[in-house]
PDB file of N, CA and C in Angstrom:
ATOM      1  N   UNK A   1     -41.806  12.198 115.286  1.00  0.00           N
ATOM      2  CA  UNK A   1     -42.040  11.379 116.446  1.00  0.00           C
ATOM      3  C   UNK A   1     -41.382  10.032 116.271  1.00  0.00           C
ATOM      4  N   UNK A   2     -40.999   9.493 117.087  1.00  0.00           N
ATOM      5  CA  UNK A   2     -40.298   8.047 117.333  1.00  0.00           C
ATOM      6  C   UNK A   2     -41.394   7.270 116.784  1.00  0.00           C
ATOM      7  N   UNK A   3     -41.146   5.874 116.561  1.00  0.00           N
ATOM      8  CA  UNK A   3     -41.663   4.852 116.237  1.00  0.00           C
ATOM      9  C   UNK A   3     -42.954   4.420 117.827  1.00  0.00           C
ATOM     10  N   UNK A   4     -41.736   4.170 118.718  1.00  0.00           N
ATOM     11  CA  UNK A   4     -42.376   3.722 119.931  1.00  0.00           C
ATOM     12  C   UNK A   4     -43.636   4.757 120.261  1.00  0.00           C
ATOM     13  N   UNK A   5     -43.508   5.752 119.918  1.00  0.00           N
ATOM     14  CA  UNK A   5     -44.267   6.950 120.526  1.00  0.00           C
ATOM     15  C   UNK A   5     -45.927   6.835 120.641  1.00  0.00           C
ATOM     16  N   UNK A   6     -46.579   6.929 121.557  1.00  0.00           N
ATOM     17  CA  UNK A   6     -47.975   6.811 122.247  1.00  0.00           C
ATOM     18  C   UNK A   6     -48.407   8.123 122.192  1.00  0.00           C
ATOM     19  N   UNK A   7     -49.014   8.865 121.340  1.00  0.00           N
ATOM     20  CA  UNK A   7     -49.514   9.993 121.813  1.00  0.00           C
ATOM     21  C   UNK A   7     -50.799   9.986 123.266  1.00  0.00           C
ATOM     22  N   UNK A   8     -50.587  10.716 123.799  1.00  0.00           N
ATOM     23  CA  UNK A   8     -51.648  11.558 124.669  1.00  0.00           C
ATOM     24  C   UNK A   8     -53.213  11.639 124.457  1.00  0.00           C
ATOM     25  N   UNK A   9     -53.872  10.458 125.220  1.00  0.00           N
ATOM     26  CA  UNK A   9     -55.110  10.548 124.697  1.00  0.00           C
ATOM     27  C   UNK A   9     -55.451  11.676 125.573  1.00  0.00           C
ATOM     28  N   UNK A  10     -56.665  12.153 124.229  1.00  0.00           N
ATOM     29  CA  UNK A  10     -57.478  13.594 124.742  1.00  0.00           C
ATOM     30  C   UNK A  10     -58.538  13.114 125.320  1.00  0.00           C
ATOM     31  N   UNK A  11     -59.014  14.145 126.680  1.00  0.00           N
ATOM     32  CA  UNK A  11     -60.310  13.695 127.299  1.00  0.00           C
ATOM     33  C   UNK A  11     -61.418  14.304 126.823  1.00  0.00           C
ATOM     34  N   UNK A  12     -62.493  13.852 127.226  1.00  0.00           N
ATOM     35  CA  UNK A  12     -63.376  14.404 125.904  1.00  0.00           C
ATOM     36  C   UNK A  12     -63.612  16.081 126.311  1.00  0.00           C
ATOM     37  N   UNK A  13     -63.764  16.183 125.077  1.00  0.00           N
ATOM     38  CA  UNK A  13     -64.026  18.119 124.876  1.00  0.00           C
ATOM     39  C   UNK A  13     -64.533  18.420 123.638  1.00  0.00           C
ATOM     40  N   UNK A  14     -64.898  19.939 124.001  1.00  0.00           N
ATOM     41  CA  UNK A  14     -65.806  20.433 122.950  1.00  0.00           C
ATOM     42  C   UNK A  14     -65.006  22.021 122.853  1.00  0.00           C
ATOM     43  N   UNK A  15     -65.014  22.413 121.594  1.00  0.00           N
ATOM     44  CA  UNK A  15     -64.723  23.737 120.699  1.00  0.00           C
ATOM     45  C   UNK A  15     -65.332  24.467 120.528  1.00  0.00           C
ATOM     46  N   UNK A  16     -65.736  25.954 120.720  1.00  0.00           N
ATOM     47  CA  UNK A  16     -66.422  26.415 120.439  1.00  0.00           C
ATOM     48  C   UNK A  16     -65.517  28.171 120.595  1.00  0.00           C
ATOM     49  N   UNK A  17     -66.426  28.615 119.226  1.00  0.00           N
ATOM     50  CA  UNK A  17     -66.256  29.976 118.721  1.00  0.00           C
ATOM     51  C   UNK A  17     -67.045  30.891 118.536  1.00  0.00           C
ATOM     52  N   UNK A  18     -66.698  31.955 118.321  1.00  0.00           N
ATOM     53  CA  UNK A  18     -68.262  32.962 118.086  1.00  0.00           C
ATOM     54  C   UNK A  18     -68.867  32.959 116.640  1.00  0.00           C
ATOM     55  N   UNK A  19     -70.204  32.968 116.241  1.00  0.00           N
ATOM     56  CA  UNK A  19     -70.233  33.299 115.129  1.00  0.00           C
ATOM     57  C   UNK A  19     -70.729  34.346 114.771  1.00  0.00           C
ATOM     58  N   UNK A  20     -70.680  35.743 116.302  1.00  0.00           N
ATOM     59  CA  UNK A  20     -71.117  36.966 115.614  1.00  0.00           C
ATOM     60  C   UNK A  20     -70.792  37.604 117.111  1.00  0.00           C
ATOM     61  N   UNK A  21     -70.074  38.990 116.728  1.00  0.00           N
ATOM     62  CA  UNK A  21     -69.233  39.606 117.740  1.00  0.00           C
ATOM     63  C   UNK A  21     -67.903  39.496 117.454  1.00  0.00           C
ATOM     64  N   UNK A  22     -67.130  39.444 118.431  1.00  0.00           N
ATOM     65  CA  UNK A  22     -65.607  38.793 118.677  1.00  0.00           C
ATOM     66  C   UNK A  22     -65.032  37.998 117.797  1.00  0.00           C
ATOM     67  N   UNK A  23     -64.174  38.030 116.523  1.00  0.00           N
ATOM     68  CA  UNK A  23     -63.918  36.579 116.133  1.00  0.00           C
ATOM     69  C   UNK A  23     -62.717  36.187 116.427  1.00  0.00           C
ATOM     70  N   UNK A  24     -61.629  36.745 117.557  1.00  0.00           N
ATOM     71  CA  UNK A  24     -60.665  36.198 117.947  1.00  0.00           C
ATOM     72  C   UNK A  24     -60.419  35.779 119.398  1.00  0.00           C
ATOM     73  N   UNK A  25     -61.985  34.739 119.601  1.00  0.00           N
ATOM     74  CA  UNK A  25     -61.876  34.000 120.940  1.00  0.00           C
ATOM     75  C   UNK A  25     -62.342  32.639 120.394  1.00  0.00           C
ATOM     76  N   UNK A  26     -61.922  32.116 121.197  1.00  0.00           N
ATOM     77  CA  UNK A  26     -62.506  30.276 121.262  1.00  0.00           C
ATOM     78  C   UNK A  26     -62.283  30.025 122.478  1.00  0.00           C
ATOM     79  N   UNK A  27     -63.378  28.636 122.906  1.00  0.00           N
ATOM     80  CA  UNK A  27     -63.468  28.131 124.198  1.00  0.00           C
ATOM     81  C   UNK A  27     -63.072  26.951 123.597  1.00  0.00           C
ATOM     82  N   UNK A  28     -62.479  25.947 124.658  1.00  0.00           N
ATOM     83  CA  UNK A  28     -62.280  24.914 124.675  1.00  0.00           C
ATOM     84  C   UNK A  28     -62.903  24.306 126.236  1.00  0.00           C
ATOM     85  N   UNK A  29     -63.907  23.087 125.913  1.00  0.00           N
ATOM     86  CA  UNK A  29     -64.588  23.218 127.451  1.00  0.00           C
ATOM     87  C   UNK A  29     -63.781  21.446 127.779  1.00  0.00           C
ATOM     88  N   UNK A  30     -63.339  21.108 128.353  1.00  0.00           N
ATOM     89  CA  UNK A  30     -62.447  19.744 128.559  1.00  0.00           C
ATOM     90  C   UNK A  30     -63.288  19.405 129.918  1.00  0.00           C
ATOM     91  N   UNK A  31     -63.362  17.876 130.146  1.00  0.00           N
ATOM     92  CA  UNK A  31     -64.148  17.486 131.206  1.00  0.00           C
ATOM     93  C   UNK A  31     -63.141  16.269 131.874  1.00  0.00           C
ATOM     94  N   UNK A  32     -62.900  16.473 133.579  1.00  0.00           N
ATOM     95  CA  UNK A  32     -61.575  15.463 133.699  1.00  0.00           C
ATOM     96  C   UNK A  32     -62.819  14.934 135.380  1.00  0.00           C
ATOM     97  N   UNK A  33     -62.263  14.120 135.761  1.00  0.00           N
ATOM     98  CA  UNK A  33     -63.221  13.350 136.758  1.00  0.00           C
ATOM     99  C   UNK A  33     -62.595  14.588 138.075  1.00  0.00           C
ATOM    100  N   UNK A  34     -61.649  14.689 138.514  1.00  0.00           N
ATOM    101  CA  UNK A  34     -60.705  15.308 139.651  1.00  0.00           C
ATOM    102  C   UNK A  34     -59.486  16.441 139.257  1.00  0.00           C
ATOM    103  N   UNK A  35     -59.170  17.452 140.052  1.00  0.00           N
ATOM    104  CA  UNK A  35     -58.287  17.706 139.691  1.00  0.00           C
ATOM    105  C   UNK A  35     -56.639  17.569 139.422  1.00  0.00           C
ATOM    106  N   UNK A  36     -56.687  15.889 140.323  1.00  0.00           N
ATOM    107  CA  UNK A  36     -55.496  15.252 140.272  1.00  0.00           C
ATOM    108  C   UNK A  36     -55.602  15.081 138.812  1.00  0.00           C
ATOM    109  N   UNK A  37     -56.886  14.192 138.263  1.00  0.00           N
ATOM    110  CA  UNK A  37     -56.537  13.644 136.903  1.00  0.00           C
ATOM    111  C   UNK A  37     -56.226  14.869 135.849  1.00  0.00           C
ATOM    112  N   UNK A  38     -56.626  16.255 135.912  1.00  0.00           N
ATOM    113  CA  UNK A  38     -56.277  17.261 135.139  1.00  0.00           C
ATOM    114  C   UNK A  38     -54.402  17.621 135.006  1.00  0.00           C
ATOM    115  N   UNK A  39     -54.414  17.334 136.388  1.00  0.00           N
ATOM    116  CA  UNK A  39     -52.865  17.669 136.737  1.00  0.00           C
ATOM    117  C   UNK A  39     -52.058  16.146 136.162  1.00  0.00           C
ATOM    118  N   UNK A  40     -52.765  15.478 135.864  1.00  0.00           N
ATOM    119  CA  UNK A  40     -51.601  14.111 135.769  1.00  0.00           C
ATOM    120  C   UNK A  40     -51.739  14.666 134.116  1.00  0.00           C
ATOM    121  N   UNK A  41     -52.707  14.665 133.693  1.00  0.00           N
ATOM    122  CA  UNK A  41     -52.848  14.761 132.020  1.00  0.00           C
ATOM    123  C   UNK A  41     -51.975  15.970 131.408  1.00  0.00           C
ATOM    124  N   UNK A  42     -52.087  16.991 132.045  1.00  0.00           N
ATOM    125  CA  UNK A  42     -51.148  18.100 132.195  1.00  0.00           C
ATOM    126  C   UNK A  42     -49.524  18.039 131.770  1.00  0.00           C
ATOM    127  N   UNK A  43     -49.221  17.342 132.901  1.00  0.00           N
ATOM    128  CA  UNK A  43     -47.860  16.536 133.014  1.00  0.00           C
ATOM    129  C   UNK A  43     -47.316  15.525 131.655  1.00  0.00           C
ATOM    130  N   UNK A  44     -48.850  14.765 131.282  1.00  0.00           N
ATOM    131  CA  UNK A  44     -47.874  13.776 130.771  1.00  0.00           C
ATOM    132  C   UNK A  44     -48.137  14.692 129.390  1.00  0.00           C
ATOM    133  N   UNK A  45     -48.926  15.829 128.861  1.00  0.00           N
ATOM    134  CA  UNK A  45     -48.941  16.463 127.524  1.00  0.00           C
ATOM    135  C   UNK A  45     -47.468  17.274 127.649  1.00  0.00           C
ATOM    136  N   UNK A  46     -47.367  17.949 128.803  1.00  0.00           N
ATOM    137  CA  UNK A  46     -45.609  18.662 128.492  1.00  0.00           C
ATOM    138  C   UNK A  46     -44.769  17.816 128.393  1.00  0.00           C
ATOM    139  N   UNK A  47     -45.022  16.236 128.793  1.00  0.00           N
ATOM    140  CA  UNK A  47     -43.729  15.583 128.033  1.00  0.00           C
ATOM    141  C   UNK A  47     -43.586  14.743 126.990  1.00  0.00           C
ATOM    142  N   UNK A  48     -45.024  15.061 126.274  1.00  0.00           N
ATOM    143  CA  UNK A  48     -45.552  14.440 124.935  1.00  0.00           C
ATOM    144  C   UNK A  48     -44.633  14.993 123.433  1.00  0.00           C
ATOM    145  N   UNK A  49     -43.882  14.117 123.366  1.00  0.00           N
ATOM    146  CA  UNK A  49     -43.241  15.088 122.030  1.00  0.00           C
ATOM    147  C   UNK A  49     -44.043  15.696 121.158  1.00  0.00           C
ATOM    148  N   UNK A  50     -45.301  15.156 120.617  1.00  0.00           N
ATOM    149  CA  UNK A  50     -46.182  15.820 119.567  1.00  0.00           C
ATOM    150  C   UNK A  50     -46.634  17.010 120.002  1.00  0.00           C
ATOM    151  N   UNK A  51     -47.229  17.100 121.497  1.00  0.00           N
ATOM    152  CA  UNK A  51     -47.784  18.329 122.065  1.00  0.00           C
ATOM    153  C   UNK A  51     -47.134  18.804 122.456  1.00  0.00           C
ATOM    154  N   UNK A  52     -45.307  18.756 122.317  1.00  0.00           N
ATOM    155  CA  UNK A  52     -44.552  20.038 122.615  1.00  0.00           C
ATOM    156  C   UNK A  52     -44.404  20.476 121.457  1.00  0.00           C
ATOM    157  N   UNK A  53     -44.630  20.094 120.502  1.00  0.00           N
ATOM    158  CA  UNK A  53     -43.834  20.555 118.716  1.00  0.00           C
ATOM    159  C   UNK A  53     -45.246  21.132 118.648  1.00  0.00           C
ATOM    160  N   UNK A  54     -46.577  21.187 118.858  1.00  0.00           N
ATOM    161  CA  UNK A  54     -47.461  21.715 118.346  1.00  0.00           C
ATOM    162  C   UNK A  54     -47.697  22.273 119.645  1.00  0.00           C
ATOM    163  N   UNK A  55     -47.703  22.996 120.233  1.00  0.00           N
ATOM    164  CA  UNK A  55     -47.754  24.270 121.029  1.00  0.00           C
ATOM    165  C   UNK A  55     -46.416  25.327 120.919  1.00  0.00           C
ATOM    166  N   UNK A  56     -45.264  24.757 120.170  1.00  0.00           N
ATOM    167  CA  UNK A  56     -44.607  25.454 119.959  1.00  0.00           C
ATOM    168  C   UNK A  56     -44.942  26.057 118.855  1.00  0.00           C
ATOM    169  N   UNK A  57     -45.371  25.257 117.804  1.00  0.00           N
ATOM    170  CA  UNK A  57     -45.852  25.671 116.485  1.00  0.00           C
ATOM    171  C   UNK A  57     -46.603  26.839 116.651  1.00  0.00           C
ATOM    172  N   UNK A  58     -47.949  26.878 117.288  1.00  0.00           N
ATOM    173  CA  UNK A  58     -49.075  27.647 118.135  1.00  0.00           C
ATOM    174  C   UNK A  58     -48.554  28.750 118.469  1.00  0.00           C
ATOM    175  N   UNK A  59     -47.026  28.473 119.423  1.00  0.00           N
ATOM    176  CA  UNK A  59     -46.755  29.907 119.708  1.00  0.00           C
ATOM    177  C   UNK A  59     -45.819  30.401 118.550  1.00  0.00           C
ATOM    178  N   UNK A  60     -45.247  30.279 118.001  1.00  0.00           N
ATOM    179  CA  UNK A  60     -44.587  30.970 116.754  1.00  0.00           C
ATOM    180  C   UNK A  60     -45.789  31.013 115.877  1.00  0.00           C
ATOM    181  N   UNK A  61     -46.738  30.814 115.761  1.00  0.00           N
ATOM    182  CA  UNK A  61     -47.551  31.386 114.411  1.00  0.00           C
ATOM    183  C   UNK A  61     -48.689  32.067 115.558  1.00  0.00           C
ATOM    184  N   UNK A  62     -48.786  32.338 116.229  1.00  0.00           N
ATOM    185  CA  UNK A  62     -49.239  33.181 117.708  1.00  0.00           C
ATOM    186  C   UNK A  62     -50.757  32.889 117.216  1.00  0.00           C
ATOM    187  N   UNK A  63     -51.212  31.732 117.473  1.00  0.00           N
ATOM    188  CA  UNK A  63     -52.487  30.790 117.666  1.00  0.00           C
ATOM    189  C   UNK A  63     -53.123  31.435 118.668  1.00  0.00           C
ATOM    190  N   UNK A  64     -52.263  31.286 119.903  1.00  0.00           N
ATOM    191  CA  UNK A  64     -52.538  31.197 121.166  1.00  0.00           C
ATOM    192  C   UNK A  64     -52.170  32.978 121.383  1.00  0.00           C
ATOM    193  N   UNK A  65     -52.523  33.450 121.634  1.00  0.00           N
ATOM    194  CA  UNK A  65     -52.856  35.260 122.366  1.00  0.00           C
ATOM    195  C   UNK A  65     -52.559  35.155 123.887  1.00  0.00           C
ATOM    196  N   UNK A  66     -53.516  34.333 124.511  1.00  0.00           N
ATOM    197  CA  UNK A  66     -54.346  34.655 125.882  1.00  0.00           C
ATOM    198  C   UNK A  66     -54.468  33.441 125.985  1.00  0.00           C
ATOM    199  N   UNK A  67     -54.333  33.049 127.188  1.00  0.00           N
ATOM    200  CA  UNK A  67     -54.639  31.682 127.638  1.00  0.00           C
ATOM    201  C   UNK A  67     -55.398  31.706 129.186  1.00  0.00           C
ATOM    202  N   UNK A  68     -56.681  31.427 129.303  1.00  0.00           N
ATOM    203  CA  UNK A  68     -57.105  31.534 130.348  1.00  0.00           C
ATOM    204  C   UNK A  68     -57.721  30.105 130.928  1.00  0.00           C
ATOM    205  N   UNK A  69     -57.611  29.850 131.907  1.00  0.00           N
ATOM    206  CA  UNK A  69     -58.633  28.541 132.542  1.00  0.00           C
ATOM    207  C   UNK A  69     -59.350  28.769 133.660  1.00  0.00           C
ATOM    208  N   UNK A  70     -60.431  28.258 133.479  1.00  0.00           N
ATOM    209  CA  UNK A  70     -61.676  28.569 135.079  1.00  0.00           C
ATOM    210  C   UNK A  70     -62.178  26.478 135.359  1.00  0.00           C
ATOM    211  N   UNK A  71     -62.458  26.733 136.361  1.00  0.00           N
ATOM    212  CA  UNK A  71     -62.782  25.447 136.760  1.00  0.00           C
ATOM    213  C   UNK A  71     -64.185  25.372 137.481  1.00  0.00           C
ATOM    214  N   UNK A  72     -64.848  24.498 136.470  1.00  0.00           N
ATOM    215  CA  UNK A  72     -66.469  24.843 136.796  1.00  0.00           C
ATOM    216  C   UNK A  72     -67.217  23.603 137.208  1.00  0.00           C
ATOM    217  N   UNK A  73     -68.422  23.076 137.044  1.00  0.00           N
ATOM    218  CA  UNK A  73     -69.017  22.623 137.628  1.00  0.00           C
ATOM    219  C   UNK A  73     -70.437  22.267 137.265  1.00  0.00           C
ATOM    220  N   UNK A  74     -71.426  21.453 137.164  1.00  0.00           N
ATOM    221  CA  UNK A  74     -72.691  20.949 136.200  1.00  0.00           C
ATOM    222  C   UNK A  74     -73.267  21.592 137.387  1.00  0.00           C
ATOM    223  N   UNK A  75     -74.174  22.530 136.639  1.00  0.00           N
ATOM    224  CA  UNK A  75     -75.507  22.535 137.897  1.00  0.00           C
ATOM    225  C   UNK A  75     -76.047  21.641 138.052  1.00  0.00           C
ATOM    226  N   UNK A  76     -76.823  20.764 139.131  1.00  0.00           N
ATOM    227  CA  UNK A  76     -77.333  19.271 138.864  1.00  0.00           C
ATOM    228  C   UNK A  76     -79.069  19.659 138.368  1.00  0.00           C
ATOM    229  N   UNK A  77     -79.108  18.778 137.554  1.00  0.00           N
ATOM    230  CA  UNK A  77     -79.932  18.792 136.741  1.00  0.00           C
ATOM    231  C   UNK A  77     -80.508  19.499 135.433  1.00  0.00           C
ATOM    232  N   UNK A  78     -79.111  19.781 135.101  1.00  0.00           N
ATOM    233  CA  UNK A  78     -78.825  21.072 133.802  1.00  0.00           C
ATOM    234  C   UNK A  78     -78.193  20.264 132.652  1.00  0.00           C
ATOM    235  N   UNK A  79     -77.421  18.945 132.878  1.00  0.00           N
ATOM    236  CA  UNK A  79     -76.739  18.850 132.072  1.00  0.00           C
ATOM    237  C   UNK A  79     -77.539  17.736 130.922  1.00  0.00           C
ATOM    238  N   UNK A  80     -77.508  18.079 129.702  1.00  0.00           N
ATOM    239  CA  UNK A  80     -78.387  17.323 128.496  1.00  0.00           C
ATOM    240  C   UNK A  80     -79.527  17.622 128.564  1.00  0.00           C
ATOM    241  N   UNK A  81     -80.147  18.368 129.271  1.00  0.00           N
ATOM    242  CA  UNK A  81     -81.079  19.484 129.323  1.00  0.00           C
ATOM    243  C   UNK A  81     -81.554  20.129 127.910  1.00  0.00           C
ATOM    244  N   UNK A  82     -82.125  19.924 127.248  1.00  0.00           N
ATOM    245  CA  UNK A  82     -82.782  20.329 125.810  1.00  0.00           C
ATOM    246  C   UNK A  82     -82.926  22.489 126.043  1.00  0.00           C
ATOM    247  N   UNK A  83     -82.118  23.135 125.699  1.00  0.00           N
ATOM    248  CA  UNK A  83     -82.722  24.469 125.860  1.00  0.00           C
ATOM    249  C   UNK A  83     -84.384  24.642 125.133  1.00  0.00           C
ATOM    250  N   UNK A  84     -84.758  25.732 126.348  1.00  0.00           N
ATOM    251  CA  UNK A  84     -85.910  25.989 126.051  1.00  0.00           C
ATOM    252  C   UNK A  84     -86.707  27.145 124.165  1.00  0.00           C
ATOM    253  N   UNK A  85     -85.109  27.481 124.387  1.00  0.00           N
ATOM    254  CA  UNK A  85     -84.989  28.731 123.227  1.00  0.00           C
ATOM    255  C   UNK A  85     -84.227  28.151 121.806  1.00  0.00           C
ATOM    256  N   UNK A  86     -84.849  27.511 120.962  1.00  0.00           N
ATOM    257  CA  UNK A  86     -84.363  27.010 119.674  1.00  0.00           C
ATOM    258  C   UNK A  86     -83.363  28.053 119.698  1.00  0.00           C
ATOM    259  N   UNK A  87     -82.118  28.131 119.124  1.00  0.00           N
ATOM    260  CA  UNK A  87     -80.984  28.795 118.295  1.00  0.00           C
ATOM    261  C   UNK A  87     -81.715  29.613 117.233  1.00  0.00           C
ATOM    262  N   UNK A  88     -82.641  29.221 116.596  1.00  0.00           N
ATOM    263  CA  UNK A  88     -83.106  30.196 115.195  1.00  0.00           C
ATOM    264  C   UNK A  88     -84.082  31.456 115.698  1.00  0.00           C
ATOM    265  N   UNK A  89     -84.298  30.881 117.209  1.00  0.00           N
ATOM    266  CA  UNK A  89     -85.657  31.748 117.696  1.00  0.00           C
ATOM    267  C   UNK A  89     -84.448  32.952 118.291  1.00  0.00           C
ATOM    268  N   UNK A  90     -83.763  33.067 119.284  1.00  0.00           N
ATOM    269  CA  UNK A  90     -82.704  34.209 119.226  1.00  0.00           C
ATOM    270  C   UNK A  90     -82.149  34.761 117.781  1.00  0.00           C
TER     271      UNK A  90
END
C-alpha cells in the first residue's frame, strides 16, 4: 500500500460460525444506517487497494465458496433483548 493510503473504515459487524453441524459456513452480520450508505461503502472497498489484494487473496486460496447477502431488519423491541434460553440450557 502507498504511504498516503487511508484504508476503509469497517462498519460495525459481527462473525459468526457454527460450532456443531456445518463447519464450512460463516455469517457476517454488518449494520449500515440506509442502503445508499451500504452502496457508497461498497464502492469505496472495490477501490480500496488493501481490499482488492485481500479478496483477491480470498479468492485464490478459495476462502470465499458462496457469497450470499439478505437485507434485514430489527424487530422493534428485540434488539439487546437478553434471550430467555441460557446457551448451556440448549
Amino acid at each position: 500500500m502507498g504511504k498516503n493510503h487511508t484504508p476503509v473504515r469497517w462498519p460495525p459487524y459481527r462473525l459468526f460460525s457454527s460450532y456443531e453441524g456445518t463447519n464450512n459456513v460463516a455469517w457476517g452480520l454488518i449494520a449500515f444506517d440506509s442502503l445508499a450508505t451500504y452502496e457508497a461503502y461498497r464502492a469505496r472497498l472495490k477501490s480500496d487497494e488493501g481490499g482488492h489484494e485481500n479478496f483477491t487473496m480470498a479468492q485464490e486460496k478459495k476462502f470465499i465458496l458462496k457469497e450470499e447477502r439478505s437485507f434485514v431488519e430489527v424487530v422493534d423491541g428485540t434488539l439487546g433483548v437478553e434471550s430467555v434460553y441460557p446457551w448451556s440450557v440448549l
